[in-house]
Protein backbone atom coordinates (compact mmCIF):
# COMPACT_ATOMS: atom_id res chain seq x y z
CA UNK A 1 108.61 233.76 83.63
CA UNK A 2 104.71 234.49 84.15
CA UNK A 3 104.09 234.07 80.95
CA UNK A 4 105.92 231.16 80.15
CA UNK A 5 103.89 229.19 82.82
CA UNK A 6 101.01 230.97 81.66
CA UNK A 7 101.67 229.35 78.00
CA UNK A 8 102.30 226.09 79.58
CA UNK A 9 99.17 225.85 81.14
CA UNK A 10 97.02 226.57 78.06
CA UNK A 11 98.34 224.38 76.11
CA UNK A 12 98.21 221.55 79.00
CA UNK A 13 94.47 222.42 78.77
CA UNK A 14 94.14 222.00 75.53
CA UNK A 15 95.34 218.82 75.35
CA UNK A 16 93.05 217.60 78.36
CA UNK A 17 89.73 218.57 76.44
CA UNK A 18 90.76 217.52 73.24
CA UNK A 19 89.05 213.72 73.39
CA UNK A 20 85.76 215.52 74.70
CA UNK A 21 85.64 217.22 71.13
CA UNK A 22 87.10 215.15 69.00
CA UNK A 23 83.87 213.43 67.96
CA UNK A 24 82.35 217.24 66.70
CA UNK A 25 82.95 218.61 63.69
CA UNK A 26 82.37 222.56 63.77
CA UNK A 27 78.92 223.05 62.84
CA UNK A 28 78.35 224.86 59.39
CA UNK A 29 74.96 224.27 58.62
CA UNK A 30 72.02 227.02 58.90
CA UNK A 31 69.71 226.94 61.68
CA UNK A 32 67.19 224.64 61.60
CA UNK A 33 63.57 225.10 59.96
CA UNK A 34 60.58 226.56 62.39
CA UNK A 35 58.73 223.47 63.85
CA UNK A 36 61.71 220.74 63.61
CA UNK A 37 61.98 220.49 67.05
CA UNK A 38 61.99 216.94 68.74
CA UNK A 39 58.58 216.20 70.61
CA UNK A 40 58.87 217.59 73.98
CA UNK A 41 58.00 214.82 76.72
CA UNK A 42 55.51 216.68 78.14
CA UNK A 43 53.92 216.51 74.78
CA UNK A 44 53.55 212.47 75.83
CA UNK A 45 51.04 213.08 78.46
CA UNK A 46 49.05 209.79 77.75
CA UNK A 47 51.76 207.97 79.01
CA UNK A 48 54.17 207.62 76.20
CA UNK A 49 56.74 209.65 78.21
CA UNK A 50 57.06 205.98 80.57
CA UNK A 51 55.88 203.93 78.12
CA UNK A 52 57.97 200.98 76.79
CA UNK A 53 60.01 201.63 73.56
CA UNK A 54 60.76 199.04 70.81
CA UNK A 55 63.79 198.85 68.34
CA UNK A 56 63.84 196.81 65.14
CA UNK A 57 60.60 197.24 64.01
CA UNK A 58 59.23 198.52 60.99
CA UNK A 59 58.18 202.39 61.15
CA UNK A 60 54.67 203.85 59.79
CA UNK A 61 52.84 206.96 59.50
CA UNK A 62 52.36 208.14 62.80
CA UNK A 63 54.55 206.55 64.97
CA UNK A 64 56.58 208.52 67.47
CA UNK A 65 60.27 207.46 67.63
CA UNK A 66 62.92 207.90 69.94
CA UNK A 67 66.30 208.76 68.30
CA UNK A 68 69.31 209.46 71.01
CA UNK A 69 72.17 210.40 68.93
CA UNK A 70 75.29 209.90 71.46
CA UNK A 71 77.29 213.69 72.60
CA UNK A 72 74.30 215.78 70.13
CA UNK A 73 71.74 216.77 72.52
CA UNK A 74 70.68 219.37 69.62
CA UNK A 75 69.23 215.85 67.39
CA UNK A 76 68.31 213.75 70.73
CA UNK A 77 64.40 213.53 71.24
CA UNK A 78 60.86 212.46 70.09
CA UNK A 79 59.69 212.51 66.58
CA UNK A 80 56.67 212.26 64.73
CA UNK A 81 56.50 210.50 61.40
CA UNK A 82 54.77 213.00 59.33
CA UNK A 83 51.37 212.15 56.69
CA UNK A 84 54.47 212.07 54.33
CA UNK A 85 56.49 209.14 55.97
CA UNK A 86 59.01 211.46 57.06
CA UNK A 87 60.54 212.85 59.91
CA UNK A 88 62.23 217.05 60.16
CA UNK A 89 65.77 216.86 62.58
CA UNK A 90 67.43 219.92 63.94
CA UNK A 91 71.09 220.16 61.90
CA UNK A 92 69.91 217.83 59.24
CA UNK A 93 68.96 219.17 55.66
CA UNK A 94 65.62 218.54 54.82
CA UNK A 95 63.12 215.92 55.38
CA UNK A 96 64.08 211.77 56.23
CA UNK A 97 61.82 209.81 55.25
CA UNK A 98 61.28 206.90 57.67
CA UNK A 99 58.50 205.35 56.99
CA UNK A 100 58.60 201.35 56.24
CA UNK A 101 62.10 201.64 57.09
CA UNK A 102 62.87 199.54 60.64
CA UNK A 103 64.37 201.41 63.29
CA UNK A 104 67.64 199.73 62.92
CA UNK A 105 67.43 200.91 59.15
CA UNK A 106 66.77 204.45 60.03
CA UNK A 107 69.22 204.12 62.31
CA UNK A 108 72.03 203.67 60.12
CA UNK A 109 70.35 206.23 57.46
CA UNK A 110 71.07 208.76 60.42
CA UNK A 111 74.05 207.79 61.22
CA UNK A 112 75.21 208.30 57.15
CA UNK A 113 73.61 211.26 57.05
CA UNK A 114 75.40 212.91 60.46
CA UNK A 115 78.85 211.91 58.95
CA UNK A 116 77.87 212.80 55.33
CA UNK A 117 76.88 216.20 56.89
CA UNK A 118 79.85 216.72 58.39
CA UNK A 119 78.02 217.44 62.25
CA UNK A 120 79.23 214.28 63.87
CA UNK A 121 82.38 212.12 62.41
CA UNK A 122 81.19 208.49 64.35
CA UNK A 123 77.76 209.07 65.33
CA UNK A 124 76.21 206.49 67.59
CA UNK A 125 72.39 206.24 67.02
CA UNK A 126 69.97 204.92 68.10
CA UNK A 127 65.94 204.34 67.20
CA UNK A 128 62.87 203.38 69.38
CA UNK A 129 59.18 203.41 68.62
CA UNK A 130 56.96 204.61 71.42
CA UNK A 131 54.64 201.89 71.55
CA UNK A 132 51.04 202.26 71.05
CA UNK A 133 51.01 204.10 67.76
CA UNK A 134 50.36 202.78 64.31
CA UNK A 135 52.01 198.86 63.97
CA UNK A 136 49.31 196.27 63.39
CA UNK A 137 48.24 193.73 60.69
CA UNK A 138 44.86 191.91 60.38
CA UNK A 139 44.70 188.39 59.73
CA UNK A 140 41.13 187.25 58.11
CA UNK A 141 40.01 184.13 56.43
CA UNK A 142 40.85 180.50 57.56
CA UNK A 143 42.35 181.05 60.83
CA UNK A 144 41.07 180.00 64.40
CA UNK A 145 40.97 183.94 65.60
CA UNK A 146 40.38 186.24 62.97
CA UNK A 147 42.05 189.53 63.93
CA UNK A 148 43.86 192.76 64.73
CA UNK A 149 47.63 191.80 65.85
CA UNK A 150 50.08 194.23 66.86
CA UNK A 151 53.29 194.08 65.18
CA UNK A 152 55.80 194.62 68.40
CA UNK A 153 58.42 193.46 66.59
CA UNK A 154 59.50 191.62 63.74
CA UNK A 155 56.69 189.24 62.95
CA UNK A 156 56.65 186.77 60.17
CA UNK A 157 53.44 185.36 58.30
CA UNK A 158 53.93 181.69 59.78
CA UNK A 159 54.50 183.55 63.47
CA UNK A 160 51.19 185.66 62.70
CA UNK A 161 49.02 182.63 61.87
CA UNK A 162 50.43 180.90 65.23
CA UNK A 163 48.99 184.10 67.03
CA UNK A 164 45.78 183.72 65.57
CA UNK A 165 45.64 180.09 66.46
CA UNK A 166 46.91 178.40 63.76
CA UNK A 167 45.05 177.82 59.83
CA UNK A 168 42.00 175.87 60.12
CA UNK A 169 41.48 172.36 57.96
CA UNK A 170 38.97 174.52 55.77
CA UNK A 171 41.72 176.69 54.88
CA UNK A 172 42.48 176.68 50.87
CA UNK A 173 45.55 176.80 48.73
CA UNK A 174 46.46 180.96 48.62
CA UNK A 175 47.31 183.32 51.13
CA UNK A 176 46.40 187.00 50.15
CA UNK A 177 49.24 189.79 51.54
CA UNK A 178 47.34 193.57 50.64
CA UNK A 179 50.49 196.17 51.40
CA UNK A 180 48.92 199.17 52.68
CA UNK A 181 48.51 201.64 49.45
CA UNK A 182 51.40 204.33 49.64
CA UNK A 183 50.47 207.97 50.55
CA UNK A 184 53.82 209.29 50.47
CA UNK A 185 53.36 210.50 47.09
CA UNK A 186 52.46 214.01 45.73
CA UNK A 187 49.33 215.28 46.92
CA UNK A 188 48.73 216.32 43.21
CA UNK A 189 49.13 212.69 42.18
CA UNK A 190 46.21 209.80 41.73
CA UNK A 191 45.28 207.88 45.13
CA UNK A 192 47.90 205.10 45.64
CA UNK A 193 45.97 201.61 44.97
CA UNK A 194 46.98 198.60 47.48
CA UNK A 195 49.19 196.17 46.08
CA UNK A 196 48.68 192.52 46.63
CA UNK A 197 50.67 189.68 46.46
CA UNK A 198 49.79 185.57 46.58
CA UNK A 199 51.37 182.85 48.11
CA UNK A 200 51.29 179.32 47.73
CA UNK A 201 49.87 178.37 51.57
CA UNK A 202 50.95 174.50 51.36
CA UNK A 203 54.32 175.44 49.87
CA UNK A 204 54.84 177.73 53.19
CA UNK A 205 53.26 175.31 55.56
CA UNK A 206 55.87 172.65 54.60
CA UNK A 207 59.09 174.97 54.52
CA UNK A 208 59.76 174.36 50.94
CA UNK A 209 60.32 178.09 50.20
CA UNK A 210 61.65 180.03 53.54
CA UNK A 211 61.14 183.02 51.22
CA UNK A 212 57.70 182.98 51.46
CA UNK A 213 57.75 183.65 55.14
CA UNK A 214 57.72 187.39 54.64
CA UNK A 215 57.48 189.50 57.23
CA UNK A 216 53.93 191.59 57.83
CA UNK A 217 54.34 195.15 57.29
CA UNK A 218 52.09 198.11 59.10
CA UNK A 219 48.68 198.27 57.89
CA UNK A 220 48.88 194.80 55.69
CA UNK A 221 45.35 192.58 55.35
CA UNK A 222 46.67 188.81 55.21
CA UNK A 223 43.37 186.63 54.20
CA UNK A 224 43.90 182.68 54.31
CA UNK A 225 42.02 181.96 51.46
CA UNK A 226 38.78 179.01 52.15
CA UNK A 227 38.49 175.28 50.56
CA UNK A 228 35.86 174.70 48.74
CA UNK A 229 33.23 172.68 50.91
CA UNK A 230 30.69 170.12 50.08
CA UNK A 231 27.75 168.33 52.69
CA UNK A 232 27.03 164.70 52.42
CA UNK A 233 23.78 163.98 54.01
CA UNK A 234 21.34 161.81 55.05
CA UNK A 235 22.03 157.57 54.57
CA UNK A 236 25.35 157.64 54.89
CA UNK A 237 27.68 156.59 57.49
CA UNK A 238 29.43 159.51 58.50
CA UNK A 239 27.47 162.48 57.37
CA UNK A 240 29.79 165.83 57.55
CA UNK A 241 31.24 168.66 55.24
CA UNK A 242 34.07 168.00 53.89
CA UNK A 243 36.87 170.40 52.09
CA UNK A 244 37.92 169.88 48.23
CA UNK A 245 41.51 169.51 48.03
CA UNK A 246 44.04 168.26 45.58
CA UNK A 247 45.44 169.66 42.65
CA UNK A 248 42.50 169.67 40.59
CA UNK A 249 40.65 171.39 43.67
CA UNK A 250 37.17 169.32 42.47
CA UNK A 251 35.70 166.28 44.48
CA UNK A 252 32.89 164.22 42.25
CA UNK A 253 29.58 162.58 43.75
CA UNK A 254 31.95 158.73 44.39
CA UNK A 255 34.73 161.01 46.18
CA UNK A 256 31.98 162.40 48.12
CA UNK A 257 30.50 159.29 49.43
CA UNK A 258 33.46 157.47 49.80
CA UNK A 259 34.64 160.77 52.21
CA UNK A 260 31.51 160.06 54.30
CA UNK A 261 32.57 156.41 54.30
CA UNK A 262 29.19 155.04 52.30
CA UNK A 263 25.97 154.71 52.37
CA UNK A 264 23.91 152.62 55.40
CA UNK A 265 21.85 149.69 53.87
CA UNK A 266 18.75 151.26 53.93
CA UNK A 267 19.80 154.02 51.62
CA UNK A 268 17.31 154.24 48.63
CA UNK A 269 20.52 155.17 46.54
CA UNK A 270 18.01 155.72 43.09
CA UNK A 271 16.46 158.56 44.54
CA UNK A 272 19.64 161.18 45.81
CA UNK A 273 19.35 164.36 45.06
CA UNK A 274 22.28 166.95 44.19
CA UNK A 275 21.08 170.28 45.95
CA UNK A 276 22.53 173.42 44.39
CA UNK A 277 21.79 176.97 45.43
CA UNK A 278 20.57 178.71 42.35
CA UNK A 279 22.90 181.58 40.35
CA UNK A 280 20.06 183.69 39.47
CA UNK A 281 18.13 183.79 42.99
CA UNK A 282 18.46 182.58 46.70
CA UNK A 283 16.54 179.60 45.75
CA UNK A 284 17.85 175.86 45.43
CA UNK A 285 17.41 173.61 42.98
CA UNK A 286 17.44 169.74 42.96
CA UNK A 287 19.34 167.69 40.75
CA UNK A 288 18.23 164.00 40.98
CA UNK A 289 20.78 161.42 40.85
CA UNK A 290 21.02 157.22 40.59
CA UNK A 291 23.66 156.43 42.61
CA UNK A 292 22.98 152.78 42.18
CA UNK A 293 23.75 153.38 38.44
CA UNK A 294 26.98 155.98 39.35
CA UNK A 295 28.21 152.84 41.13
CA UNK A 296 27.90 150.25 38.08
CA UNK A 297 28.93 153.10 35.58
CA UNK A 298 26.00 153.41 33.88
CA UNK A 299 25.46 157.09 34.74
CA UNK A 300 27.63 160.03 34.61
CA UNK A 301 29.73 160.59 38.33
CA UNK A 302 29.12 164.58 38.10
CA UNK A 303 31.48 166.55 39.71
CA UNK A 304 30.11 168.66 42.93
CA UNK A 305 30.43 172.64 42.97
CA UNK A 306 31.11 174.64 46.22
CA UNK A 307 28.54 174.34 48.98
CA UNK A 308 26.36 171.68 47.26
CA UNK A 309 24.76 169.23 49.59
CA UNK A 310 24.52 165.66 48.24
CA UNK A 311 21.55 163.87 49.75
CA UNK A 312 21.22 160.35 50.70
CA UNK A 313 17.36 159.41 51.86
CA UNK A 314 16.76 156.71 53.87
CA UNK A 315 14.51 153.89 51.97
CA UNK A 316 10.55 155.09 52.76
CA UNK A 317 11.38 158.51 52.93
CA UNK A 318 8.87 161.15 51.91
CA UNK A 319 9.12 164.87 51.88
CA UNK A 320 5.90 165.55 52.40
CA UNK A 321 5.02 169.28 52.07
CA UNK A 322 8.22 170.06 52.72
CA UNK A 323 10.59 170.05 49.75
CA UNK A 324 13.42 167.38 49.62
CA UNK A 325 16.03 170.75 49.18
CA UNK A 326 14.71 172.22 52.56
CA UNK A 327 15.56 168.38 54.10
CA UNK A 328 18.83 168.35 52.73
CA UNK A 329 19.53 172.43 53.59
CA UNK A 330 18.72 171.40 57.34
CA UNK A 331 20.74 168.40 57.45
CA UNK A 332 23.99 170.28 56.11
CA UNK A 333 22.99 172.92 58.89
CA UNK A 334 23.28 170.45 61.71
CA UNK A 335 25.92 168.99 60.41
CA UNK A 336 28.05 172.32 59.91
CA UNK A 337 26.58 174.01 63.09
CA UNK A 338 26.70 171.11 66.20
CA UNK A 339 30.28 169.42 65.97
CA UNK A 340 29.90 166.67 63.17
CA UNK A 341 32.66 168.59 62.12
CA UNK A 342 34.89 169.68 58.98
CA UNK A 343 36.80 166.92 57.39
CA UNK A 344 39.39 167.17 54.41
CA UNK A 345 39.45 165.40 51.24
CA UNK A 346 41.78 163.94 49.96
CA UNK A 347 43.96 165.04 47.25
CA UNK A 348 42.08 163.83 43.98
């Protein structure tokens, strides 16, 4: 009779654990490999151990992560992504690699991998960075705050440029993106060379292509390229620098002064002067023009390179012992330097 209650009562108690396990599958593998263990939080003594985490974003060399694996406190912990990209988990064969992957991408790697492995049968995973370690891009070129952003979570270019307060009217036509070269490769093997890619910045401005809104990736340089800019100076109404744009990306000496609204009366429109720094030294050199005959035809309108200053004197003017380049030079200064500001051309 004992042992007929005895018999009931074991198999009562197996039935009453049995959801508790039903998630593990017996563990087979071998132990893990020396130094796979999670990151300890007392190894997070500079504050990592309170610090905020972040999930979706994308993971880089470096980066701590935070993976709690639901009912496995043997996989639960801290990480370190490894010079490699990868990261080394107690009960999982070999490396992970994790790096550019987001943490909602590693996350469902893991998950795979736990029920591929046969050590969990519906793993529940989940990924954090520690924030503070390696997520940034820089933003150079054409933009009102040149800079080092943080990428806390998924960031687009077009959400990037609004960080760094928006493209400035000098800004050109491409956008540079410079990936981060790739180190993950044998250490045998040549150095990994940066690969960049160009995009159309007008195109992505007007939300023709949503594809071109990529999304910045850890370590990327994104330069707004510049317009090309040329001074008008001196006689004119509305001196200023203006920005070649257009799909021929040229602006001749007519577009020029017709972007500075014309010359004043007193112009002495025979003697303008194209100034031109010089290719071979740091010197400029004049190039004398007759406007009066650009405007009845009867000369050639040239077509201005980037930076030239195109010089209107006044009627009476003399140098003097200065040259009429260091006049013009000065002018554009001024002009460039103490808010006559930046204006665009227009699309020639």
């Amino acid at each position: 009779m004992l042992r007929s209650i005895c018999a009931r009562v074991l198999i009562v108690g197996a039935f009453s654990v049995l959801p508790l396990a039903a998630q593990r599958v017996p563990n087979t593998m071998p132990a893990p490999p020396a130094g796979s263990q999670p990151i300890p939080e007392s190894a997070t003594a500079n504050g990592y151990g309170g610090a905020d985490l972040y999930g979706g974003y994308s993971i880089g060399v470096g980066d701590i992560l935070d993976i709690r694996v639901a009912d496995e406190d043997a996989v639960t912990g801290r990480y370190q992504v490894d010079q490699n990209g990868q990261i080394v988990m107690p009960l999982l064969k070999g490396g992970i690699h994790a790096a550019g992957l987001t943490t909602f991408e590693l996350s469902k790697q893991l998950q795979n991998d736990l029920k591929e492995q046969q050590i969990l049968r519906e793993p529940a995973v989940t990924v954090f960075i520690v924030r503070g370690m390696s997520q940034n891009a820089t933003v150079l070129g054409a933009v009102a705050r040149p800079g080092i952003y943080p990428l806390e979570q998924p960031t687009s270019l077009l959400e990037l440029f609004s960080r760094a307060g928006g493209v400035q009217p000098t800004a050109g036509k491409e956008i540079i993106v410079t990936h981060k070269a790739d180190t993950t490769g044998n250490a045998g093997s040549p150095a990994a060379t940066p690969q960049s890619i160009t995009i159309d910045l007008p195109t992505l401005m007007a939300g023709k292509d949503p594809s071109l809104n990529i999304m910045a990736k850890q370590g990327d340089v994104i330069t707004v390229s510049t317009a090309p800019v040329v001074f008008v100076v001196g006689a004119v109404l509305h001196p200023g620098a203006f920005t070649v744009q257009g799909s021929k990306m040229e602006m001749t000496v007519l577009q020029a002064v017709a972007m500075a609204e014309g010359t004043v009366p007193t112009a002495k429109l025979s003697q303008a002067v194209i100034v031109r720094q010089s290719a071979n030294s740091s010197a400029h050199e004049e190039i004398p023009i007759d406007l009066g005959k650009v405007y009845k035809g009867k000369d050639t309108d040239k077509v201005l390179m980037a930076n030239d200053i195109l010089f209107v004197p006044q009627s009476g003017f003399k140098a003097g012992m200065r040259r009429v380049a260091d006049v013009a030079v000065q002018a554009a200064g001024q002009v460039a330097g103490y808010g006559m500001g930046i204006r665009l051309g227009q699309g020639f």
